[in-house]
Protein backbone atom coordinates (compact mmCIF):
# COMPACT_ATOMS: atom_id res chain seq x y z
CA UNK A 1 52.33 116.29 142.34
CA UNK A 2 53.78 113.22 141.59
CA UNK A 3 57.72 113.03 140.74
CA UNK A 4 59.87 110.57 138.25
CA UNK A 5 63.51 110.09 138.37
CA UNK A 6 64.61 108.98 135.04
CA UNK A 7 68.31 109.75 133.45
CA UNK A 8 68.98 112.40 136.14
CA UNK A 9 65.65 114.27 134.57
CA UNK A 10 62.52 115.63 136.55
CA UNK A 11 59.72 114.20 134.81
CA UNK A 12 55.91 115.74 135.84
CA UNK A 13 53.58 113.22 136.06
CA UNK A 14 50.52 113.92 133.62
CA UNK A 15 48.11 114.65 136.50
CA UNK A 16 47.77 117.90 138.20
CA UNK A 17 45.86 118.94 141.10
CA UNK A 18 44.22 122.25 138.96
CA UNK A 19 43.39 119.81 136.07
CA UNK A 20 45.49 121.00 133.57
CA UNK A 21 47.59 118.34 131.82
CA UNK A 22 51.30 118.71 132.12
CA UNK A 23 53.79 118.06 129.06
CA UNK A 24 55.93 115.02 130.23
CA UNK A 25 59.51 114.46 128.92
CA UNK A 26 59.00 110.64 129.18
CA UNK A 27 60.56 108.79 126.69
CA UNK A 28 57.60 106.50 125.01
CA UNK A 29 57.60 103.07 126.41
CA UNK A 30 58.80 101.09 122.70
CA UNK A 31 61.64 98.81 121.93
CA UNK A 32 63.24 101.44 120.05
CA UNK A 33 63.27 104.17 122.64
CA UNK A 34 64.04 101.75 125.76
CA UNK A 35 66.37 99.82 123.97
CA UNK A 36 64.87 96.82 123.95
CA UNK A 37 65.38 95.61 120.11
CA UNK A 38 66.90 92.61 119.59
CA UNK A 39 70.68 92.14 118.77
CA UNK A 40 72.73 89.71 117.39
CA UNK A 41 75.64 89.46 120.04
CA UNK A 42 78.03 86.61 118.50
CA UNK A 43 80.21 85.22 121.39
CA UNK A 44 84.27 85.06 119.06
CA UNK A 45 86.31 81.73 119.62
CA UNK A 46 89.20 80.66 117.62
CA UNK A 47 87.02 78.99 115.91
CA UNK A 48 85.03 81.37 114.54
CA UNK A 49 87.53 84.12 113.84
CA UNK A 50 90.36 81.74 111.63
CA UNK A 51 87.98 81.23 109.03
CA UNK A 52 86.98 84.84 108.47
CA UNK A 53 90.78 85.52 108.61
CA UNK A 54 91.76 83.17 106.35
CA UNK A 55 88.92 84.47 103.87
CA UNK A 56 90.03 88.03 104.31
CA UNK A 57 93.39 87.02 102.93
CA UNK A 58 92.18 84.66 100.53
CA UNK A 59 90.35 87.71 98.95
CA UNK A 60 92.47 90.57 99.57
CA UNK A 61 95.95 89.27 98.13
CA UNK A 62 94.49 88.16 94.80
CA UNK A 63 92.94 91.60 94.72
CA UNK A 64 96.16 93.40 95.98
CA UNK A 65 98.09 91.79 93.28
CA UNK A 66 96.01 92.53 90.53
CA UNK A 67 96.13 96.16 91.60
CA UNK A 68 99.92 96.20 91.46
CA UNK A 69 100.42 94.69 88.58
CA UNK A 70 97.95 96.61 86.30
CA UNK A 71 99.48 100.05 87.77
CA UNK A 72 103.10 98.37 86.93
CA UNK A 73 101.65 97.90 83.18
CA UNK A 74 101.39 101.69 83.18
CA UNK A 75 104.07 103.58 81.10
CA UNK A 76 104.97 106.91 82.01
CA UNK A 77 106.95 110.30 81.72
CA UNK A 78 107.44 113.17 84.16
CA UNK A 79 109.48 115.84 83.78
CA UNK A 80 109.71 118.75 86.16
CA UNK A 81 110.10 122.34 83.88
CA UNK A 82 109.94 124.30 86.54
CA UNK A 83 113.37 125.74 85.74
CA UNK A 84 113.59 125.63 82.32
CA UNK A 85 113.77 129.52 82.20
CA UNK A 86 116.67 130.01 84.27
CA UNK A 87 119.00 126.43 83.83
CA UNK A 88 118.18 125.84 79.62
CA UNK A 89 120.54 126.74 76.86
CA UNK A 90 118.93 129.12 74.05
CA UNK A 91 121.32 127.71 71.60
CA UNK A 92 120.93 123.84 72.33
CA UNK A 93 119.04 121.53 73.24
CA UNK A 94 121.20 120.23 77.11
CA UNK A 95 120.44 117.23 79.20
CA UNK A 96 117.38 117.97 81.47
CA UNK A 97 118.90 116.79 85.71
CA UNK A 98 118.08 113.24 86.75
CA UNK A 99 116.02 115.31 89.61
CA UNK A 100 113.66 116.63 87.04
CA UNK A 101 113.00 113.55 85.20
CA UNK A 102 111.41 109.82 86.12
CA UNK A 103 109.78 107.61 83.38
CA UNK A 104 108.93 104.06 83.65
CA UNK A 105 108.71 102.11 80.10
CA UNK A 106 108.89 98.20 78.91
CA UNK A 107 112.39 98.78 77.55
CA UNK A 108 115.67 100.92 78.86
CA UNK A 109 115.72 104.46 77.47
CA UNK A 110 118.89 105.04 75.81
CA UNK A 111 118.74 108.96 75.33
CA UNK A 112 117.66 111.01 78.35
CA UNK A 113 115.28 113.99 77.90
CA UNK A 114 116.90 117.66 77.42
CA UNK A 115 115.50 120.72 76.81
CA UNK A 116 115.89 123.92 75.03
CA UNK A 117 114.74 127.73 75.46
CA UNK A 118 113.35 129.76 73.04
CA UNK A 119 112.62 133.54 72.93
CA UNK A 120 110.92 135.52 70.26
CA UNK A 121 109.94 138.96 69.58
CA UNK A 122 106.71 139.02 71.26
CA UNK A 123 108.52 137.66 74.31
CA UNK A 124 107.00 135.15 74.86
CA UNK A 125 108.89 132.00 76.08
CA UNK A 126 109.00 128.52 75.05
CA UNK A 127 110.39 125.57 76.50
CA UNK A 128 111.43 122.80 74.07
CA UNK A 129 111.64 119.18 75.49
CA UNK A 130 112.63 116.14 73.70
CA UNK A 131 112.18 112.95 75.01
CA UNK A 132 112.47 109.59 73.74
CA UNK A 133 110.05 106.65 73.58
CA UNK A 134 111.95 103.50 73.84
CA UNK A 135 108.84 101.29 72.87
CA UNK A 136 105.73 101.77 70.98
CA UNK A 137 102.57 102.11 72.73
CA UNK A 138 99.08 101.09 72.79
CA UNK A 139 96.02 103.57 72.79
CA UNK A 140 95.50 105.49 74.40
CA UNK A 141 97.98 108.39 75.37
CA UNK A 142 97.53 111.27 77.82
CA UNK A 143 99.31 114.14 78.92
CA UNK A 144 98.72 116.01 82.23
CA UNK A 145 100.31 119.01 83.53
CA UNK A 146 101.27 118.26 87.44
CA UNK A 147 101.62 120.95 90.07
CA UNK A 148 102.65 120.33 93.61
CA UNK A 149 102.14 122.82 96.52
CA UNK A 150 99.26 124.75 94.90
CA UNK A 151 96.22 124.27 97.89
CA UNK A 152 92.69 124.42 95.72
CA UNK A 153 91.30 122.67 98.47
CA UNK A 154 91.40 126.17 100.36
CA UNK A 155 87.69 127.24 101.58
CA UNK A 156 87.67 130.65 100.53
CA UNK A 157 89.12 129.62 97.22
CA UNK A 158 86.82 126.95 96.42
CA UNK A 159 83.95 128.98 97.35
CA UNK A 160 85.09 132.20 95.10
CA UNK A 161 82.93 131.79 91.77
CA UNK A 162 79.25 133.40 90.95
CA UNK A 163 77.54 130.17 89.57
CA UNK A 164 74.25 132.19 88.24
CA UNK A 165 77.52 134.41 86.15
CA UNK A 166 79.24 130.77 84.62
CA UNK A 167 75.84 129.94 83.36
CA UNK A 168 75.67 132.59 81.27
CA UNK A 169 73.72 135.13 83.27
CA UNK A 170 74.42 139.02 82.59
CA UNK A 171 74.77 139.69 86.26
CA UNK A 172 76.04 143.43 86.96
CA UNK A 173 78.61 144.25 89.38
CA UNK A 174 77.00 144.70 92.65
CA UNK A 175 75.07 141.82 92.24
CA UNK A 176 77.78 139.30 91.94
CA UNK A 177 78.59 136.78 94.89
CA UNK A 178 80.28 137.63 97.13
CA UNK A 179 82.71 135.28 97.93
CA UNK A 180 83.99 136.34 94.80
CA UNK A 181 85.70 139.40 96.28
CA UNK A 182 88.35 140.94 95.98
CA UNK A 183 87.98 139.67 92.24
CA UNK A 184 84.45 140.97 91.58
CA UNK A 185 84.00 144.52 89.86
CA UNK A 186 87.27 146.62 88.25
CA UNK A 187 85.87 150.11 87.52
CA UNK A 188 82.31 149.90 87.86
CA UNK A 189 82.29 146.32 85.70
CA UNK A 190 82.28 143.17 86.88
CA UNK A 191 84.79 140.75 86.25
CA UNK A 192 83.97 137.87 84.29
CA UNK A 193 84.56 135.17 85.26
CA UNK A 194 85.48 136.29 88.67
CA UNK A 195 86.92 134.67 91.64
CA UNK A 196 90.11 133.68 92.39
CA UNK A 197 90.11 129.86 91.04
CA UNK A 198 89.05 131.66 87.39
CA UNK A 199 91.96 134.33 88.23
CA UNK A 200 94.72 131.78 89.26
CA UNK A 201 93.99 129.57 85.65
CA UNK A 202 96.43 127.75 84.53
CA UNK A 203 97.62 129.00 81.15
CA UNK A 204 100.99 127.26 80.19
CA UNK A 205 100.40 127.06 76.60
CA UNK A 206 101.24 123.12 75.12
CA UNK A 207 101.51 122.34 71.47
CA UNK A 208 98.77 120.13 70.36
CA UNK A 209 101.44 117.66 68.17
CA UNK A 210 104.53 115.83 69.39
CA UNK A 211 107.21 116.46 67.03
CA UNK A 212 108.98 113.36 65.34
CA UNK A 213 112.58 113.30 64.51
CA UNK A 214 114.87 110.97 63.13
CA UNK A 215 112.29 109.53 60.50
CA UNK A 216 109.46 109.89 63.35
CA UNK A 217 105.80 110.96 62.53
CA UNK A 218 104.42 113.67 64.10
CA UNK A 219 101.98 112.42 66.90
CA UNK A 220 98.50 114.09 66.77
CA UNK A 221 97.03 115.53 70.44
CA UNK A 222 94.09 116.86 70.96
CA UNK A 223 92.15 119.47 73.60
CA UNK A 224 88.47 118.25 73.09
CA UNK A 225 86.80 116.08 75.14
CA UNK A 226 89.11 116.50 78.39
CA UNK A 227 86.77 118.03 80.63
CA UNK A 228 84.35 115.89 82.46
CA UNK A 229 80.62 115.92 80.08
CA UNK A 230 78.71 116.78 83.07
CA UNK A 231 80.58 120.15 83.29
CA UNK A 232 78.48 120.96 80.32
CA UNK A 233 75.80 121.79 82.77
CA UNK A 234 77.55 124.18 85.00
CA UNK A 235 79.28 126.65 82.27
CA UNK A 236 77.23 128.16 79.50
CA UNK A 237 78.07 130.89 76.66
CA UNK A 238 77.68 134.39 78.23
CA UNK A 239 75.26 137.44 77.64
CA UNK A 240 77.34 140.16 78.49
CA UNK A 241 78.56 142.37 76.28
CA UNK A 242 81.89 143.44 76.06
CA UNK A 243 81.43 146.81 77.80
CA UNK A 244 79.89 145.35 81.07
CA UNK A 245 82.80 143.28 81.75
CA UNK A 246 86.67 142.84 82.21
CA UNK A 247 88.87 140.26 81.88
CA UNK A 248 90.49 138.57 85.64
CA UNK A 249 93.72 140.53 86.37
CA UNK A 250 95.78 137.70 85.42
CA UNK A 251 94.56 137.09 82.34
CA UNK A 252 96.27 140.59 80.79
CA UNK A 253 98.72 138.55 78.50
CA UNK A 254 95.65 136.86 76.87
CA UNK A 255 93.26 139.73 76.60
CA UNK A 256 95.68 142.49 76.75
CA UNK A 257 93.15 145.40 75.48
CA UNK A 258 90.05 143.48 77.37
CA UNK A 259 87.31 142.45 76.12
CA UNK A 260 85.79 142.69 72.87
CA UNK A 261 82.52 141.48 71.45
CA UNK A 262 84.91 139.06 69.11
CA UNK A 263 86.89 137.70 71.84
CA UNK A 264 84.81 136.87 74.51
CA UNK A 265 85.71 133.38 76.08
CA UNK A 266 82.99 130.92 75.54
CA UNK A 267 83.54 129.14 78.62
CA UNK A 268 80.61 126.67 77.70
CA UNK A 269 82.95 125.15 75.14
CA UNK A 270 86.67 125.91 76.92
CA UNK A 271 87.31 122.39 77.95
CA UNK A 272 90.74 123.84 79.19
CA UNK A 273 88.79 126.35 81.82
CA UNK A 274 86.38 123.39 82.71
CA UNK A 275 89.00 121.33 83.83
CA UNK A 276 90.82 124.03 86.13
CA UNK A 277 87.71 124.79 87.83
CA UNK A 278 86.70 121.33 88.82
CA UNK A 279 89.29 121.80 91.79
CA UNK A 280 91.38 118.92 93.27
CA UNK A 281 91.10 117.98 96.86
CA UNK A 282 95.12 117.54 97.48
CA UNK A 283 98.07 120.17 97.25
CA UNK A 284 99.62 118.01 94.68
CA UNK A 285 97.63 117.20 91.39
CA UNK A 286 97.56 116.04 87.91
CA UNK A 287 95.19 117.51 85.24
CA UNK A 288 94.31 116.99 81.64
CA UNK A 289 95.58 118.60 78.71
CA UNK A 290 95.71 116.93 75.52
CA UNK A 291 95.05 113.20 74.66
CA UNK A 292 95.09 111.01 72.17
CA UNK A 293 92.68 108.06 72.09
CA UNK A 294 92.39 106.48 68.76
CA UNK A 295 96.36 106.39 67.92
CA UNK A 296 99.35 104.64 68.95
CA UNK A 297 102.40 105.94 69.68
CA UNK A 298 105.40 105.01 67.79
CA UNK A 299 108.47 104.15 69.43
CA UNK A 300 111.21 107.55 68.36
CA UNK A 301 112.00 110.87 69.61
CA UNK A 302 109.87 113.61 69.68
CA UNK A 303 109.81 117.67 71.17
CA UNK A 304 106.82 119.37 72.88
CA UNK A 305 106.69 122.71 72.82
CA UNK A 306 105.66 124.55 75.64
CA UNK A 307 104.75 128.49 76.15
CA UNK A 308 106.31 129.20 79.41
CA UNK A 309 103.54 132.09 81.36
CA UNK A 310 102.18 130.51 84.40
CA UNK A 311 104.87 131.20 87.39
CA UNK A 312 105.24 128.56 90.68
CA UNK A 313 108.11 130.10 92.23
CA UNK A 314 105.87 132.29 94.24
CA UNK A 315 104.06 129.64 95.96
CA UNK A 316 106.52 127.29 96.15
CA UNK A 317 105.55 124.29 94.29
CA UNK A 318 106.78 123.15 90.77
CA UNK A 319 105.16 122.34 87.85
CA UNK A 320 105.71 119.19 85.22
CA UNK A 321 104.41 117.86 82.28
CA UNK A 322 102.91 113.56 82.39
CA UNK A 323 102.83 111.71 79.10
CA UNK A 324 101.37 108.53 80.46
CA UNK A 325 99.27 105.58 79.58
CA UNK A 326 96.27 104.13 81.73
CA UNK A 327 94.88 101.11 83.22
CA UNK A 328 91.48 100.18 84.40
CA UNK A 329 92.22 101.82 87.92
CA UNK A 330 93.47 104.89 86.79
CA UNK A 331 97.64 106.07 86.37
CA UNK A 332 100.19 104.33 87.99
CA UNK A 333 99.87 104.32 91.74
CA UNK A 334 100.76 101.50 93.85
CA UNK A 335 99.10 102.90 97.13
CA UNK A 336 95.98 101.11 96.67
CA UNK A 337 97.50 97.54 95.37
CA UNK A 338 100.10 97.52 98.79
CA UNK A 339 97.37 98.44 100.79
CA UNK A 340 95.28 95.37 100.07
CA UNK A 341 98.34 93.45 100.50
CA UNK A 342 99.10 94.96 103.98
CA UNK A 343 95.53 94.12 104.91
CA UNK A 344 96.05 90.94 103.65
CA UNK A 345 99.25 89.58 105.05
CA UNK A 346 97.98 90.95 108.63
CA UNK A 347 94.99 88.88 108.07
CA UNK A 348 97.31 85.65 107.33
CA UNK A 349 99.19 86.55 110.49
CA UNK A 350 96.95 87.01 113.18
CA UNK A 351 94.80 83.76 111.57
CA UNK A 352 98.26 81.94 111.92
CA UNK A 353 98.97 82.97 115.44
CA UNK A 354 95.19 82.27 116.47
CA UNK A 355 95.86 78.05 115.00
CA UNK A 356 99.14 77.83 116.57
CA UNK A 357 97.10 79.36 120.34
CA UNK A 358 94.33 76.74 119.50
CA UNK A 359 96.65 73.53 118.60
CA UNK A 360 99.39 74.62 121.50
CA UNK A 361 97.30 75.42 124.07
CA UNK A 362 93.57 74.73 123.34
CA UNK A 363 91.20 76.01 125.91
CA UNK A 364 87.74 74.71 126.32
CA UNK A 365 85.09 76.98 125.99
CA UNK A 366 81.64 77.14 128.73
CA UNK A 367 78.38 75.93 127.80
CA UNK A 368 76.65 79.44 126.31
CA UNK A 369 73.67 78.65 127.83
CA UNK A 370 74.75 79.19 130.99
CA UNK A 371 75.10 83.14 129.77
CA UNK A 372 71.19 84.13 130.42
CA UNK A 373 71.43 87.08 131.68
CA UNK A 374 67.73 87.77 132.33
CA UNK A 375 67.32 84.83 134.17
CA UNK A 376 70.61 86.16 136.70
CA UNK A 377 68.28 89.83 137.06
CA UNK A 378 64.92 87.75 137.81
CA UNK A 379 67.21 86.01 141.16
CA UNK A 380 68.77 88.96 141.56
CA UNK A 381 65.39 90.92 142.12
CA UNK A 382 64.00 88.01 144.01
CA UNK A 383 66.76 88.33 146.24
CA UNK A 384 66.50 92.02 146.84
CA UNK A 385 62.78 91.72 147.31
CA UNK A 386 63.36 89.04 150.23
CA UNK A 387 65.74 91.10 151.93
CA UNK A 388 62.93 93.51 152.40
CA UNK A 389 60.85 90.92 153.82
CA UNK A 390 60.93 90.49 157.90
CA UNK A 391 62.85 86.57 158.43
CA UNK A 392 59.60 85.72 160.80
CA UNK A 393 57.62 85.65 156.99
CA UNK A 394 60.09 84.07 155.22
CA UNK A 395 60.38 81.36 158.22
């Protein structure tokens, strides 16, 4: 039997001396297997590299620019009401810490943001923050709530939802994914929604106006149209009714007595709910609440009112509120604008280096056709094939 030595394999040979045909391991002999396609192997100079340099800069900084200065354009509030609980006055309104607070606007803003607490009988807690707007701006106008340290990029916590139960299936207990666990069934009925990105909603409560003062209209906000339309798809009104299910455990300040057939969420049309599902990839994240998109906003002083229920302390992260405007890339980040830049001015370097090599000390490059490397292997076997040869032939 007949042996081949290829890649450090045994390889039987197709013949066999009982006549039955072997299976060979052989790779087929085409270009693709043997590697024998052809390549384009460019040989760099000087020459050739500067001008691909040069054009990398010559594109990238005009770019890089741009990107900076539209996110610069972008005018913006943050203010950090994490402790608004524990450091506000209930009887008036005090200056909010320069920690807690970072805006960027055209003009200077004279009176900084402060903040009041408010308690009623129901106990439920608001936060009052006024802010002013040193300069009127253009449509449109959003406002996010930012948390930081809050990790929704977690496996297990992406993965804990029942998608046949958010389209509006009547699934029963025991039937339910279950990655959902251990949010899935509370005696004998399932949870709906379960999992633990429905349990952990957000559900800081934000009025839907911006209070004017001083002679200031009140500026209109609005909750429709935040989520993303093709989220549309993946939540549809439910057919439970409301003695197969229960409300997620933290959702007992909304739906104290559970469910009834009255108040069943319609999470097909809960743009809030569709936006905390679609979860963010980083540990620090912005998302949408309100917006405003046909309006601008006057220049003045004006108080949000916020219902203070969703807690950070036990995580360790914080939680803000964004007023901001936008630009054609998006809120104001610089990352991407200095990172063309960078790329840019490297590119600008290393092509500057390269001319002063060339025009300093110039070297002259080999005739390329010298480089045939098949033509080297056809001597080199011709060689190795006479050294087999006895010298009284060759003579």
């Amino acid at each position: 039997m007949a042996l081949f030595f290829r890649r450090k394999k045994v390889i039987l040979d197709d013949s066999d001396p009982n006549g039955q045909r072997k299976k060979s391991r052989k790779p087929p002999n085409t270009a693709f297997r043997q590697q024998r396609l052809k390549a384009w192997q460019p040989i760099l100079s000087p020459q050739s590299v500067l001008p691909l340099l040069i054009f990398v800069a010559c594109i990238f900084a005009p770019i890089g620019i741009g990107l900076i200065v539209s996110a610069t354009n972008v005018q913006d509030l943050v203010i950090d009401y994490s402790d608004c609980h524990k450091d506000a006055n209930t009887n008036d309104f005090t200056e909010i810490p320069s920690k807690f607070v970072h805006y960027h606007f055209k003009k200077p803003v004279h009176v900084k943001p402060r903040w009041k607490l408010e308690e009623d009988e129901s106990d439920t807690t608001t936060c009052q923050i006024e802010f002013q707007v040193p300069n009127r701006i253009k449509q449109s106008v959003y406002l996010y709530y930012k948390l930081t340290n809050f990790y929704q990029n977690h496996r297990k916590y992406v993965e804990s939802l029942d998608i046949s139960q958010l389209k509006g299936q009547a699934i029963d207990a025991d039937q339910l994914d279950s990655s959902c666990d251990p949010l899935r069934e509370s005696d004998g009925r399932a949870i709906y929604p379960c999992g633990l990105i429905a349990n952990s909603m957000f559900n800081d409560t934000f009025s839907t106006s911006l209070k004017g003062s001083d002679g200031t209209e009140d500026y209109q906000l609005t909750n429709k149209g935040i989520a993303w339309g093709v989220d549309a798809q993946r939540f549809k009104k439910t057919s439970y009714n409301a003695s197969q299910i229960v409300p997620p455990p933290n959702w007992a300040k909304r739906f104290p007595d559970g469910y009834t057939d009255e108040n069943i969420p319609d999470i097909g049309s809960w743009d809030e709910f569709h936006v905390w599902m679609r979860t963010a990839a980083l540990p620090k994240f912005y998302k949408l609440a309100l917006k405003n998109e046909s309006g601008e906003l006057p220049n003045g002083t004006y108080t949000m009112n916020i219902g203070l229920n969703y807690p950070v302390s036990i995580f360790g992260g914080s939680k803000s509120i964004v007023v901001t405007t936008s630009s054609v890339i998006g809120g104001r980040n610089m990352s991407l604008g200095v990172l063309y830049c960078i790329v840019a001015g490297i590119s600008a370097l290393f092509a500057i280096i390269f001319l002063v090599k060339v025009i300093i000390q110039p070297r002259t490059m080999g005739d390329h056709s010298y480089l045939n490397f098949e033509s080297n292997m056809e001597n080199q076997g011709d060689q190795e094939s006479n050294a087999n040869v006895p010298l009284r032939e060759i003579l």
